[in-house]
Structures are given as structure tokens and as C-alpha cells.
PDB file of N, CA and C in Angstrom:
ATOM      1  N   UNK A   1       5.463  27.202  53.681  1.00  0.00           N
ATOM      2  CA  UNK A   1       6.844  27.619  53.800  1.00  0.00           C
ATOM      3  C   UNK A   1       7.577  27.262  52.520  1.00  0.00           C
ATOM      4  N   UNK A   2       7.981  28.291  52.117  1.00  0.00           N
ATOM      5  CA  UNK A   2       8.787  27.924  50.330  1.00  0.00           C
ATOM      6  C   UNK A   2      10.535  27.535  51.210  1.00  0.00           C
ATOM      7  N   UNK A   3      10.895  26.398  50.399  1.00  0.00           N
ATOM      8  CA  UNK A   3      12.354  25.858  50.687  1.00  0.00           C
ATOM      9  C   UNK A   3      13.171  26.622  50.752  1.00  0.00           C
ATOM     10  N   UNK A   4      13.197  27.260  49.425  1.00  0.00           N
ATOM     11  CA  UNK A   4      14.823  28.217  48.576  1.00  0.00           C
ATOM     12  C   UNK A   4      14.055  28.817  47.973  1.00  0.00           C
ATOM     13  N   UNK A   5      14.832  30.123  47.257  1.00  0.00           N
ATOM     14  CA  UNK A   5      14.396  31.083  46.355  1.00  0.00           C
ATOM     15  C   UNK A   5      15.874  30.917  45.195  1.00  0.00           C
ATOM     16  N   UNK A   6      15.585  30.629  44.352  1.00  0.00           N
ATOM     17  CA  UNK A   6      16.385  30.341  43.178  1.00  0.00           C
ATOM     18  C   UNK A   6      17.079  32.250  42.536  1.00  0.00           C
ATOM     19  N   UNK A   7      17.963  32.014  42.065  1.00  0.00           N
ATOM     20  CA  UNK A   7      18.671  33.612  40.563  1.00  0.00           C
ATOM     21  C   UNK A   7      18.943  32.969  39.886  1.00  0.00           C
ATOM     22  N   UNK A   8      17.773  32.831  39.513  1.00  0.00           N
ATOM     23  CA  UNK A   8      17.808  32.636  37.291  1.00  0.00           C
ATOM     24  C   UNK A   8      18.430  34.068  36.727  1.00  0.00           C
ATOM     25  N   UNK A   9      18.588  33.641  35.537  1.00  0.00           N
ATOM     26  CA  UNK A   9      19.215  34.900  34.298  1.00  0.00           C
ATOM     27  C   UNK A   9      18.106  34.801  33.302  1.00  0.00           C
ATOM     28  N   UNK A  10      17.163  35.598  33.218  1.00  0.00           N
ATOM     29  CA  UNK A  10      15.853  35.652  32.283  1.00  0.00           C
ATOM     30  C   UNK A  10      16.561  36.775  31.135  1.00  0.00           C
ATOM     31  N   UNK A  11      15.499  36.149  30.326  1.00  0.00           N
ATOM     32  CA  UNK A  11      16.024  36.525  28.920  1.00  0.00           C
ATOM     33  C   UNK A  11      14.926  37.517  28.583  1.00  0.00           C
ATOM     34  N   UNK A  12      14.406  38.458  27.220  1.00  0.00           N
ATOM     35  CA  UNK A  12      13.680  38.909  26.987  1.00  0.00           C
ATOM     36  C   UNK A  12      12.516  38.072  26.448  1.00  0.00           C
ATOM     37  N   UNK A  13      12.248  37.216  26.499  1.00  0.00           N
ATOM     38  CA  UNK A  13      10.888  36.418  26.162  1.00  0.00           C
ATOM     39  C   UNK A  13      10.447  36.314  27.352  1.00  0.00           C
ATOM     40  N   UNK A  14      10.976  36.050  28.521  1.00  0.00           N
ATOM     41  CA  UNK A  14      10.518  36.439  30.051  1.00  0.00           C
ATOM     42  C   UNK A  14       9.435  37.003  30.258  1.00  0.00           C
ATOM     43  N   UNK A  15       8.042  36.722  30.549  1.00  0.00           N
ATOM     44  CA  UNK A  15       7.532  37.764  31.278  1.00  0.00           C
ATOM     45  C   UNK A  15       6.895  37.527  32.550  1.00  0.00           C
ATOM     46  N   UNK A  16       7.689  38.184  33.634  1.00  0.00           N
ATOM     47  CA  UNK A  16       7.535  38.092  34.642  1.00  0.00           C
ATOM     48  C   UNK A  16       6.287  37.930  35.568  1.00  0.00           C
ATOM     49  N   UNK A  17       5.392  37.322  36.224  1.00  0.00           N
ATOM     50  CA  UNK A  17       4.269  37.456  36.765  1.00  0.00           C
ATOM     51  C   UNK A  17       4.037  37.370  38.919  1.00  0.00           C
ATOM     52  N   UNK A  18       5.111  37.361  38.824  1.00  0.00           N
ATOM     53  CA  UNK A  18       5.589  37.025  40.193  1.00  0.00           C
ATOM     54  C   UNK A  18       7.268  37.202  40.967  1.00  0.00           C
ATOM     55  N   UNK A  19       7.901  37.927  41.821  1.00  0.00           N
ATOM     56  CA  UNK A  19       8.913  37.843  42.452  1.00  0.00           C
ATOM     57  C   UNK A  19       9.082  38.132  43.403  1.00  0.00           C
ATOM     58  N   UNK A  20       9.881  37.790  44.007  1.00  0.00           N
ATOM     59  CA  UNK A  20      10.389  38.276  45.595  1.00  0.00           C
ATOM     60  C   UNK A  20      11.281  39.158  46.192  1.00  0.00           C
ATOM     61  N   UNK A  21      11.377  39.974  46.423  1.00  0.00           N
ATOM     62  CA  UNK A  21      12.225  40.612  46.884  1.00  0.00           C
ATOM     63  C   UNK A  21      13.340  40.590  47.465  1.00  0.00           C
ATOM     64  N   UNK A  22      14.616  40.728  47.315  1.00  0.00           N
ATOM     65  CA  UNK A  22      15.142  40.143  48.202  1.00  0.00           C
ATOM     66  C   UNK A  22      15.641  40.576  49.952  1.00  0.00           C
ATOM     67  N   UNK A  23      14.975  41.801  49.850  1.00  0.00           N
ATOM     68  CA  UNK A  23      15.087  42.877  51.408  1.00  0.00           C
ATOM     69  C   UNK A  23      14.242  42.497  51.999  1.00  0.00           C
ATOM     70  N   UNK A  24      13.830  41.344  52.032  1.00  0.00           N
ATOM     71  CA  UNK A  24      12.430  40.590  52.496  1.00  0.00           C
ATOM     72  C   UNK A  24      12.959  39.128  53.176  1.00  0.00           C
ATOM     73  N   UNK A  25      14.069  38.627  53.313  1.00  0.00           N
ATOM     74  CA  UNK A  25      14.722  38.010  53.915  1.00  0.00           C
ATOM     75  C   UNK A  25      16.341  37.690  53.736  1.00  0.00           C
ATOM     76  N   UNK A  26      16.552  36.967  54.369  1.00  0.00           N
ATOM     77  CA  UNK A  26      17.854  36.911  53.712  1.00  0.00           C
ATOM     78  C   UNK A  26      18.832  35.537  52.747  1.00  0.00           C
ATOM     79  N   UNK A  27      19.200  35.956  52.266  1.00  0.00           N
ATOM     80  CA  UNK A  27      20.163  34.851  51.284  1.00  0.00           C
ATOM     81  C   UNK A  27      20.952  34.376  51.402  1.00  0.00           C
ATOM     82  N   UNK A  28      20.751  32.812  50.967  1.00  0.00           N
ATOM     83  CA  UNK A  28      22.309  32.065  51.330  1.00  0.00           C
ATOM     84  C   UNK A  28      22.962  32.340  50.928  1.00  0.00           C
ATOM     85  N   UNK A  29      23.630  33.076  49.494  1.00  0.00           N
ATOM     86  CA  UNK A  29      25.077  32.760  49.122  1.00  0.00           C
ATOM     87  C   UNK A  29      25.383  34.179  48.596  1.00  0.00           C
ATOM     88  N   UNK A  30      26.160  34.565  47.724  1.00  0.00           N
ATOM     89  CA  UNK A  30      26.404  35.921  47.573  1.00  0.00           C
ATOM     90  C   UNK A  30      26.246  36.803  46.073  1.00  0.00           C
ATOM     91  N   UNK A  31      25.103  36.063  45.702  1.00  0.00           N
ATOM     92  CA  UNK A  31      24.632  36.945  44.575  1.00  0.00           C
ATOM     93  C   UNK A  31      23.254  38.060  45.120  1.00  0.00           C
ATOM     94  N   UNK A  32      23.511  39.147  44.885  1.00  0.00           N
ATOM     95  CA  UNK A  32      22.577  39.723  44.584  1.00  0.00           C
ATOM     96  C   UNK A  32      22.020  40.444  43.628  1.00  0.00           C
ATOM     97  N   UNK A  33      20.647  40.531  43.788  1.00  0.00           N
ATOM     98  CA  UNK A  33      20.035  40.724  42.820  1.00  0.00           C
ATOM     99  C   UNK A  33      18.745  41.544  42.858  1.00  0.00           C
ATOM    100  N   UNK A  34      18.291  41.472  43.754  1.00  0.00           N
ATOM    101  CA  UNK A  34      17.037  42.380  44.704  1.00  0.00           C
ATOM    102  C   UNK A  34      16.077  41.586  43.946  1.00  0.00           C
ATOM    103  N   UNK A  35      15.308  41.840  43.142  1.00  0.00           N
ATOM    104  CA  UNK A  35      13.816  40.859  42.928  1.00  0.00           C
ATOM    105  C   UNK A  35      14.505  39.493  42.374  1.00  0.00           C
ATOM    106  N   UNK A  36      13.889  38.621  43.006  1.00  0.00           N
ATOM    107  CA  UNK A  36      13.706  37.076  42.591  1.00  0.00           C
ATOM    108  C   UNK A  36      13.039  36.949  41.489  1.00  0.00           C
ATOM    109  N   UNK A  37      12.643  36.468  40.200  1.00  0.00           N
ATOM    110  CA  UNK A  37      11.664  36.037  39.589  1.00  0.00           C
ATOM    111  C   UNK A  37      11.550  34.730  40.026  1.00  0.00           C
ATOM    112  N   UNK A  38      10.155  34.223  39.909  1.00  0.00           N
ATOM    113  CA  UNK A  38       9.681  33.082  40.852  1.00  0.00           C
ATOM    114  C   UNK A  38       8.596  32.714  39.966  1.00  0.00           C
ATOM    115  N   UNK A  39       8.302  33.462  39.736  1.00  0.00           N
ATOM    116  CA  UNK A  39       6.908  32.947  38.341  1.00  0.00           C
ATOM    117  C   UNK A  39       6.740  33.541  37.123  1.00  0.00           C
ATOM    118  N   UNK A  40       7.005  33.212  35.781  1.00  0.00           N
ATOM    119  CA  UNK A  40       6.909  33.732  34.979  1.00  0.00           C
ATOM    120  C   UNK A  40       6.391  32.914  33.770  1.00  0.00           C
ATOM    121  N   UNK A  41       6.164  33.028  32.545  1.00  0.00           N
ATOM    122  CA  UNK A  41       5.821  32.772  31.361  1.00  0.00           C
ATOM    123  C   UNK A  41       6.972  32.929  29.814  1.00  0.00           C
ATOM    124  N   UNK A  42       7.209  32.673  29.300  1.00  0.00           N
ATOM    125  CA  UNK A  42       8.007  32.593  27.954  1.00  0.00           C
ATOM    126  C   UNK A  42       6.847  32.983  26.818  1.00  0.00           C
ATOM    127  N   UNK A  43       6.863  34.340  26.624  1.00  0.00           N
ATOM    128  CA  UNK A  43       6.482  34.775  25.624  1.00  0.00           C
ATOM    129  C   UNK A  43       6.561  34.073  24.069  1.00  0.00           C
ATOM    130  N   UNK A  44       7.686  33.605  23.876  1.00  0.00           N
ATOM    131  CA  UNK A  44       8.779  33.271  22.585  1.00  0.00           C
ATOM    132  C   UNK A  44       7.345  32.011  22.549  1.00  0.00           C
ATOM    133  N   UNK A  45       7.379  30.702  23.242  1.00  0.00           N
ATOM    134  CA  UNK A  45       6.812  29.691  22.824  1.00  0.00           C
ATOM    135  C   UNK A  45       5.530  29.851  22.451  1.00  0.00           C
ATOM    136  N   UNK A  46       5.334  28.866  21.243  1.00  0.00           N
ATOM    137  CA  UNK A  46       3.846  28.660  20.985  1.00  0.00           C
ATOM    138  C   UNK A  46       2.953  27.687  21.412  1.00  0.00           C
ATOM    139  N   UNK A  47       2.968  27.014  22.336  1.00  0.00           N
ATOM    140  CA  UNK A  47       1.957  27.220  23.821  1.00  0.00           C
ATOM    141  C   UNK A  47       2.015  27.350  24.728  1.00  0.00           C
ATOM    142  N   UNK A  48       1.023  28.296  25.620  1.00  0.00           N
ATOM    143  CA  UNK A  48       1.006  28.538  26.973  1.00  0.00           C
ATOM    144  C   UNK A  48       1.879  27.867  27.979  1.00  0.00           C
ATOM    145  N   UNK A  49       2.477  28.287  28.613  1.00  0.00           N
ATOM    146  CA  UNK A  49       3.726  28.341  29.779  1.00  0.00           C
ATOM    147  C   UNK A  49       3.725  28.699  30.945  1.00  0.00           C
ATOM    148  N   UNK A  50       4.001  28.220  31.660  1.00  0.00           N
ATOM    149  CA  UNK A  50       4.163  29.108  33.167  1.00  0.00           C
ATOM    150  C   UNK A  50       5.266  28.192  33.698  1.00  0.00           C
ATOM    151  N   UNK A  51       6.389  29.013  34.305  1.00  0.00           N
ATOM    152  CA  UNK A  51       7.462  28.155  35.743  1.00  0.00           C
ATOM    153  C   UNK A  51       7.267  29.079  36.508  1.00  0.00           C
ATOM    154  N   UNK A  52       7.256  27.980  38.064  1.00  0.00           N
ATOM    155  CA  UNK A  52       6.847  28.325  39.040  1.00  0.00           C
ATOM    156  C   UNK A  52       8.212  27.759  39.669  1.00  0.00           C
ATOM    157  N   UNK A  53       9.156  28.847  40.098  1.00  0.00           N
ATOM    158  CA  UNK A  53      10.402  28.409  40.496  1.00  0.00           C
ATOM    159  C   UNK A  53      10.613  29.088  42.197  1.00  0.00           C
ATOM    160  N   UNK A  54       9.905  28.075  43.252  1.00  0.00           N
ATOM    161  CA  UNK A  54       9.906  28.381  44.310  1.00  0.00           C
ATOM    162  C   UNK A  54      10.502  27.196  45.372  1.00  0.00           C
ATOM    163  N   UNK A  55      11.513  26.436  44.960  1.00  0.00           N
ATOM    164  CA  UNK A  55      11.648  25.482  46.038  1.00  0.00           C
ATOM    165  C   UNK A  55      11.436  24.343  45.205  1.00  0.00           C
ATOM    166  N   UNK A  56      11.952  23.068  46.104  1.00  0.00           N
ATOM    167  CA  UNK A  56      11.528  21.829  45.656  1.00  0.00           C
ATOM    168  C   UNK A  56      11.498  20.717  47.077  1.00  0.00           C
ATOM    169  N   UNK A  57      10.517  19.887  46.529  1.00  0.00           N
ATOM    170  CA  UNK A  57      10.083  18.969  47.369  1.00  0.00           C
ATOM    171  C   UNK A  57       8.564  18.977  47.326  1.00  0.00           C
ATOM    172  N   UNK A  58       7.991  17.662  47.821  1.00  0.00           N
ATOM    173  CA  UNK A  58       6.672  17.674  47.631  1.00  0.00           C
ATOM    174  C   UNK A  58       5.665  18.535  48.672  1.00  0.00           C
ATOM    175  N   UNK A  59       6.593  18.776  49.725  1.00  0.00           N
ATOM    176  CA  UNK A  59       5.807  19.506  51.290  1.00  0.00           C
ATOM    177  C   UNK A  59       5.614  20.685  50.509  1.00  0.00           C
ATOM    178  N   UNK A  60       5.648  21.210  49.524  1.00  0.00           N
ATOM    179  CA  UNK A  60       5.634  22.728  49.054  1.00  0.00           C
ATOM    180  C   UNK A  60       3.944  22.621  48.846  1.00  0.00           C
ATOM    181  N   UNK A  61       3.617  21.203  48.732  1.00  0.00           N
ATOM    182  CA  UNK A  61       1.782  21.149  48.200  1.00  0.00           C
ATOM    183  C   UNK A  61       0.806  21.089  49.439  1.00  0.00           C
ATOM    184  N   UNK A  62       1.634  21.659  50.514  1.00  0.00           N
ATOM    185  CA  UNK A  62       1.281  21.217  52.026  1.00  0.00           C
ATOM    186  C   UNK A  62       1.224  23.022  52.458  1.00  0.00           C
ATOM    187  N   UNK A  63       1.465  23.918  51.305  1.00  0.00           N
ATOM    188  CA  UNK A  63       1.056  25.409  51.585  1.00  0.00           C
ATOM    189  C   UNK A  63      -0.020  25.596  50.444  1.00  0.00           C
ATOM    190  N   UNK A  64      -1.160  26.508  51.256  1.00  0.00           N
ATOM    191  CA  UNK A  64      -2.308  26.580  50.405  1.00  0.00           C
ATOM    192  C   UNK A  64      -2.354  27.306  49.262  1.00  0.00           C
ATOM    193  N   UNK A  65      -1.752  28.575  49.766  1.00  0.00           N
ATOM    194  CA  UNK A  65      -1.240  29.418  48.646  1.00  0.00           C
ATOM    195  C   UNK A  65      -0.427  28.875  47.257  1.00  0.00           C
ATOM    196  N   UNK A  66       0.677  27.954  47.663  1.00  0.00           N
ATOM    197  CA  UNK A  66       1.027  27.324  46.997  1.00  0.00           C
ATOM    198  C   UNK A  66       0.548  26.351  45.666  1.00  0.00           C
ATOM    199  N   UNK A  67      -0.388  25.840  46.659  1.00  0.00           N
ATOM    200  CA  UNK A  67      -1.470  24.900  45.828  1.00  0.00           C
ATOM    201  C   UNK A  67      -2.487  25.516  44.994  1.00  0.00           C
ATOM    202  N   UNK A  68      -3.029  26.472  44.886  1.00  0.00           N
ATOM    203  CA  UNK A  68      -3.976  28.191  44.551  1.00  0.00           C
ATOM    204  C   UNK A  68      -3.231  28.084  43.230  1.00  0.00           C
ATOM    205  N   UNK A  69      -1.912  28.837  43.890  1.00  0.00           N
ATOM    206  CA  UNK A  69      -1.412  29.124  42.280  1.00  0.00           C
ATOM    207  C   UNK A  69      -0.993  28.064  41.672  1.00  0.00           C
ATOM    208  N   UNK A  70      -0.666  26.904  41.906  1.00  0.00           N
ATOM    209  CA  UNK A  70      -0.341  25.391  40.883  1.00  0.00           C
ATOM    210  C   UNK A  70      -1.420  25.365  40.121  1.00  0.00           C
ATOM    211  N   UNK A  71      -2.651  25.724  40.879  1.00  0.00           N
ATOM    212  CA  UNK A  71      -4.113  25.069  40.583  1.00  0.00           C
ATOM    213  C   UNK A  71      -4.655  25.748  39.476  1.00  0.00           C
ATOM    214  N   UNK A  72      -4.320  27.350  39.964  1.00  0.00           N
ATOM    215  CA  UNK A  72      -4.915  28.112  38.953  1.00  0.00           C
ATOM    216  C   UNK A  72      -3.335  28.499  37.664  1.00  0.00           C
ATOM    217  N   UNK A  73      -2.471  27.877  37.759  1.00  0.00           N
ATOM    218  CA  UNK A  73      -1.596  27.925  36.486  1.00  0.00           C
ATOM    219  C   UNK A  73      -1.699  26.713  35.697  1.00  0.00           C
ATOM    220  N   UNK A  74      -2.131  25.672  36.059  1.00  0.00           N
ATOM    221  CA  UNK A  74      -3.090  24.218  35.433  1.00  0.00           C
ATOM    222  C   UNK A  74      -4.197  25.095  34.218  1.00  0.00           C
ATOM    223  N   UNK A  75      -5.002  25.513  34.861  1.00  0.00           N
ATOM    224  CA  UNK A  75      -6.660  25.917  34.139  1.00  0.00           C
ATOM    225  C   UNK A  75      -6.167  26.940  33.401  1.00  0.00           C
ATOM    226  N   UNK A  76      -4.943  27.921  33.769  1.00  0.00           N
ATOM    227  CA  UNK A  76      -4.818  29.085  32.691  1.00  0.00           C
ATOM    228  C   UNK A  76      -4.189  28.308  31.353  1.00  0.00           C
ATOM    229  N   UNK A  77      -3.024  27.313  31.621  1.00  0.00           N
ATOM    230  CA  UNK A  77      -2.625  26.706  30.733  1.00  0.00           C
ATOM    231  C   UNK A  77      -3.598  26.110  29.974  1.00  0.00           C
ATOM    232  N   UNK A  78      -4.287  24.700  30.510  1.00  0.00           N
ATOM    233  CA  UNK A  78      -5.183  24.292  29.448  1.00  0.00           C
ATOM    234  C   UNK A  78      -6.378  25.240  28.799  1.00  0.00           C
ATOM    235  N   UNK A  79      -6.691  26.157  29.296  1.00  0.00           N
ATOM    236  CA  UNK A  79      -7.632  27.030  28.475  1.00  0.00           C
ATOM    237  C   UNK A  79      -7.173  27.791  26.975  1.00  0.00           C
ATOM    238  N   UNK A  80      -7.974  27.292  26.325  1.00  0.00           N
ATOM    239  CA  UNK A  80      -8.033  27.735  24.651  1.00  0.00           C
ATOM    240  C   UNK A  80      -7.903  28.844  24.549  1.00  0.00           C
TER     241      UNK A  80
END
């Protein structure tokens, strides 16, 4: 179960690898925006990147899926 779904303002170094929709549940407060970005990368930096902006708290490592993609954005990062 993800906590919150965050609206960031992404820039063009952004590149998106993941979002949510937002006709897919509903939102606390009154921005909209229709896709969430939730996972993405920063092109601009010179090394490998990933935010994973889905919630906070540690119970988030208590969904498997969750843990999948932590796991496998670890090994993409450290790989040469």
C-alpha cells in the first residue's frame, strides 16, 4: 500500500520512468495534474540517478513490489 502520491514540477532533464494516474484514485488536495511522476531519473547529472517518490515511512518495504523496484534501482545504479 503506497502512503501519498506526491506533484512535483519536473524540469527537462526529467526522464520519466514511472507514474500514476490520477483517474485511478482520488486526491487529497486540489491540484491537478492527471499523471503523477513517481519514478524518474535526471538526465543532466553525471552519475546514475533514480527518485522513487511514492510515500514515506518504512512499512512501504513491507510491499513486494515496492521492494522489486528499490532492489532493482540499487543494481541499475551501481552498474558500470
Amino acid at each position: 500500500q503506497i502512503t501519498s502520491w506526491y506533484s512535483p514540477r519536473l524540469n527537462k532533464d526529467i526522464q520519466v520512468l514511472a507514474s500514476v494516474d490520477e483517474k485511478s484514485y482520488t486526491p487529497n488536495g486540489t491540484v491537478k495534474m492527471g499523471d503523477h511522476p513517481v519514478v524518474w531519473t535526471n538526465k543532466s547529472k553525471k552519475a546514475k540517478n533514480i527518485y522513487i517518490f511514492m510515500g514515506h515511512g518504512p512499512e512501504l518495504f513491507n510491499n513486494t513490489a515496492y521492494t522489486q523496484l528499490f532492489r532493482n534501482a540499487l543494481f541499475w545504479t551501481a552498474k558500470p
